[in-house]
Protein backbone atom coordinates (compact mmCIF):
# COMPACT_ATOMS: atom_id res chain seq x y z
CA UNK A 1 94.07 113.69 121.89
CA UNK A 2 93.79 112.12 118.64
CA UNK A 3 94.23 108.23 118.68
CA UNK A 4 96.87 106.95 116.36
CA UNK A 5 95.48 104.03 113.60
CA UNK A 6 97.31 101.23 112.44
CA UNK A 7 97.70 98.82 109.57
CA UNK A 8 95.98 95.63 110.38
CA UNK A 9 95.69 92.36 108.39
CA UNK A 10 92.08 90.79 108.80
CA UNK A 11 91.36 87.79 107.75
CA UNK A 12 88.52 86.91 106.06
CA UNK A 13 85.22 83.83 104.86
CA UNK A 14 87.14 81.96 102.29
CA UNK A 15 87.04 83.81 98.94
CA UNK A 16 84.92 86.67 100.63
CA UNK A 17 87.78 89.09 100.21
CA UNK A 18 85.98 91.59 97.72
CA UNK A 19 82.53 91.79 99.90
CA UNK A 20 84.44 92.14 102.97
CA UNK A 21 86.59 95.01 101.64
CA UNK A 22 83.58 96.62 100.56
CA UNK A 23 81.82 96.06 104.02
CA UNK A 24 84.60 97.85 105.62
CA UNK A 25 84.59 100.82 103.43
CA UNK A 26 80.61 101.12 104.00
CA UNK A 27 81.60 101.12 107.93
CA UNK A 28 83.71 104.05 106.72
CA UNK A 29 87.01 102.31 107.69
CA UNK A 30 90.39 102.28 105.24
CA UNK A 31 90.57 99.32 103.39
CA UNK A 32 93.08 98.36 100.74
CA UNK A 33 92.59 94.67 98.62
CA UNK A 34 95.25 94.42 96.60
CA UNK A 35 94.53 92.70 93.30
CA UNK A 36 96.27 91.22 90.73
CA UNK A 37 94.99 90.34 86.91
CA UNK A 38 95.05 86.73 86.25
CA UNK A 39 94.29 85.06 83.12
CA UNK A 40 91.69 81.99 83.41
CA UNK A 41 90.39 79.41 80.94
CA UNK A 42 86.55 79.07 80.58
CA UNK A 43 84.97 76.75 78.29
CA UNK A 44 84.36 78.64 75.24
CA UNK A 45 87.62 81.51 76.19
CA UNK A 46 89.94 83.01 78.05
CA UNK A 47 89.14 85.48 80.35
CA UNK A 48 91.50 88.19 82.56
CA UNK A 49 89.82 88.17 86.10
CA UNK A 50 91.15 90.37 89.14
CA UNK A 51 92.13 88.45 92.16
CA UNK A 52 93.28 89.10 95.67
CA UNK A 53 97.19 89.35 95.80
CA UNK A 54 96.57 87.51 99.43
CA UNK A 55 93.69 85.47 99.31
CA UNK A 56 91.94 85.49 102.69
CA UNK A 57 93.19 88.89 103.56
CA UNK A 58 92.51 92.50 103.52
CA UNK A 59 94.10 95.57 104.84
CA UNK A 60 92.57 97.75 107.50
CA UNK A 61 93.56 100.70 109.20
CA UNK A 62 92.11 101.75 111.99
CA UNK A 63 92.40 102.70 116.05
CA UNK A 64 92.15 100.67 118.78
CA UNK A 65 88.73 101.75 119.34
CA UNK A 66 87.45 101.14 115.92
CA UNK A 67 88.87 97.46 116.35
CA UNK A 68 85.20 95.60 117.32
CA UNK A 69 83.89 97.17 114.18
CA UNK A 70 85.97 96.13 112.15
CA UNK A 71 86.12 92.62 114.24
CA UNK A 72 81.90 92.90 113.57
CA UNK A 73 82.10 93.52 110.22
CA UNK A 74 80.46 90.52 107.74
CA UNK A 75 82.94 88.75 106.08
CA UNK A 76 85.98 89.48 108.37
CA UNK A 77 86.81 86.43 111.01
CA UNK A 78 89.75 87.73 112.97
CA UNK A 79 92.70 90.37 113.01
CA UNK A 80 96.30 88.77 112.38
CA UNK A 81 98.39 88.73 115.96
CA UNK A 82 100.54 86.25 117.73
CA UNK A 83 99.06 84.61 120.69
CA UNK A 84 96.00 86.48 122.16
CA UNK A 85 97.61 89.94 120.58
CA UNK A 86 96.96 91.74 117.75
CA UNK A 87 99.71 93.06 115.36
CA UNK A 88 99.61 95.50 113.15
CA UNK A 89 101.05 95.71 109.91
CA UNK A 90 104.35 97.83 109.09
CA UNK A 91 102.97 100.60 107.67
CA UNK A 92 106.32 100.94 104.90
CA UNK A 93 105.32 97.19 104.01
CA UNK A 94 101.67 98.26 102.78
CA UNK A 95 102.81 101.44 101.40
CA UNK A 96 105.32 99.38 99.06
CA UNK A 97 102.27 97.12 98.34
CA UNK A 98 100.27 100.06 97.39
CA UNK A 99 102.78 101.21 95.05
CA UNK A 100 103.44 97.92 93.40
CA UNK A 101 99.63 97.50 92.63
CA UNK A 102 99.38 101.32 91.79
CA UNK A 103 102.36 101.45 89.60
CA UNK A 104 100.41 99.47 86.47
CA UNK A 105 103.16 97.18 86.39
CA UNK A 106 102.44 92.89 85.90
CA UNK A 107 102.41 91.41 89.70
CA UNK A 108 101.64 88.61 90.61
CA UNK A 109 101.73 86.12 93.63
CA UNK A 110 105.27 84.81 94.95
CA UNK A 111 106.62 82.66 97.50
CA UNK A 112 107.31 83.80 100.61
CA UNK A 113 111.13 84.39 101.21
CA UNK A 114 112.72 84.32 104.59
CA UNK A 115 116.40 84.57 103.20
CA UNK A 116 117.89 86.79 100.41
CA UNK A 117 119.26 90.00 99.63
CA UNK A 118 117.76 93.07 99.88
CA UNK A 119 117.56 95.68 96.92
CA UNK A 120 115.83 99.45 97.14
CA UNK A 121 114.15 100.55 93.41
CA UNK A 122 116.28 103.58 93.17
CA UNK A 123 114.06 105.57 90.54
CA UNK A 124 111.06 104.96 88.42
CA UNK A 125 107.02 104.77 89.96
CA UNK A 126 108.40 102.50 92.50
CA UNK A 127 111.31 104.51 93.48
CA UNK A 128 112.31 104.05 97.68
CA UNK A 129 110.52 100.11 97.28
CA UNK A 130 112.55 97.66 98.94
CA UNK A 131 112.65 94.29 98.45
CA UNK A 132 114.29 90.62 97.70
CA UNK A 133 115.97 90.03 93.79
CA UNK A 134 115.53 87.05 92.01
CA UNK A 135 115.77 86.25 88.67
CA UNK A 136 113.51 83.00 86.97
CA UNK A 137 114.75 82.21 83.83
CA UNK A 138 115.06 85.63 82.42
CA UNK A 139 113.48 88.80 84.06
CA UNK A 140 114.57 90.11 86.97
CA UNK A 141 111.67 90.57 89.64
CA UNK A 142 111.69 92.48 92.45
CA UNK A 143 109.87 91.05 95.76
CA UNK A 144 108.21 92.55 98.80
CA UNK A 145 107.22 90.60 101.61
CA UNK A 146 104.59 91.08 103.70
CA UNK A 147 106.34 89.60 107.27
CA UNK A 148 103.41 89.28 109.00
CA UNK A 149 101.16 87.07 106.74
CA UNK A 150 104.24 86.22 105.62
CA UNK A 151 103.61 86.19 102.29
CA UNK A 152 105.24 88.01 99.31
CA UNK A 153 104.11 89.56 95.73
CA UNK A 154 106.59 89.89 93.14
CA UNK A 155 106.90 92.90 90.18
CA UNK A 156 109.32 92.35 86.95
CA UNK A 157 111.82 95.06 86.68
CA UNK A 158 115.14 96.13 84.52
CA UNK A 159 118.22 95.34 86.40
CA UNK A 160 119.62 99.14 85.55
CA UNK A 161 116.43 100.80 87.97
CA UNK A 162 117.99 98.83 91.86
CA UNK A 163 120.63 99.65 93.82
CA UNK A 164 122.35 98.82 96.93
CA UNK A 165 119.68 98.95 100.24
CA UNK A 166 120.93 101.95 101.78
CA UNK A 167 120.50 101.75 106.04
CA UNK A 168 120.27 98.19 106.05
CA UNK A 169 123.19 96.52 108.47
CA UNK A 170 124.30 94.31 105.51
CA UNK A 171 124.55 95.90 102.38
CA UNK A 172 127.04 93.44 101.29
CA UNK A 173 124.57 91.22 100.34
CA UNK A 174 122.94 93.48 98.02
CA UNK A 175 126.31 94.16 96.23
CA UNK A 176 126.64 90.59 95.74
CA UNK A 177 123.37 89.95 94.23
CA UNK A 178 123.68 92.66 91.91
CA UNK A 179 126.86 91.49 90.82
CA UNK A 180 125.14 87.82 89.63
């Protein structure tokens, strides 16, 4: 019987993220450190440098059996839970992450948002993504939260490419957002 694996959110040593991603793949586990470009001042320049989208996290999947080697991996401190229980990750909450960071588009770090209305990318490279709309002074940007670490990224996007969330309960909300 083959053992299902899950999506897990480990956290990590303070701004170990890279070493400990890497550490994981040389265990031969499924990592994913998703990284954004961020543009920094030095002395004498400016300089684009990659960062984690979720600093003190990476992505692991693996089985409950795997679970002490990842646990004993260096870098890594603890898998995410609540109380004494591990939780893994949605699996259609990484997979949107994975697109947004795949797609080549700008993202960047957002604000977590408990409240708003929902939106799906209806075609495009991150067609079937589902998220919050806001709009900050001028581009629209599409977010996806992350409910667990409950934390969000963001992605700019034209209006014209979202539509209502299909199979959500409220979909009201979504037509009422669009309609700002």
């Amino acid at each position: 019987m083959e053992l299902r694996s899950f999506w897990f959110a480990l956290t990590v040593k303070p701004r170990h993220e890279k070493a400990a991603a890497h550490n994981l793949r040389l265990r031969g586990l499924e990592e994913f450190l998703p990284l954004h470009a961020e543009r920094r001042p030095w002395s004498d320049r400016v300089k684009t440098v990659e960062l984690p989208l979720f600093p003190g996290y990476v992505f692991c999947r693996f089985t409950y059996a795997e679970r002490l080697w990842a646990l004993n991996t260096p870098g890594i401190r603890s898998i995410v839970g609540f109380g004494n229980q591990e939780t893994p990750l949605a699996d259609a909450e990484v997979e949107a992450v994975q697109k947004l960071v795949s797609s080549g588009m700008p993202i960047s770090p957002w604000p977590y948002l408990r409240i708003g209305d929902r939106v799906q990318v209806e075609h495009g490279a991150l067609e079937g993504v589902r998220g919050v709309i806001v709009r900050e002074k001028g581009p629209w940007r599409l977010v996806v939260n992350v409910e667990l670490l409950q934390r969000s990224i963001a992605v700019e996007i034209d209006r014209e490419f979202l539509g209502p969330c299909r199979g959500l309960p409220s979909t009201s909300t979504c037509q009422q957002q669009l309609s700002c």
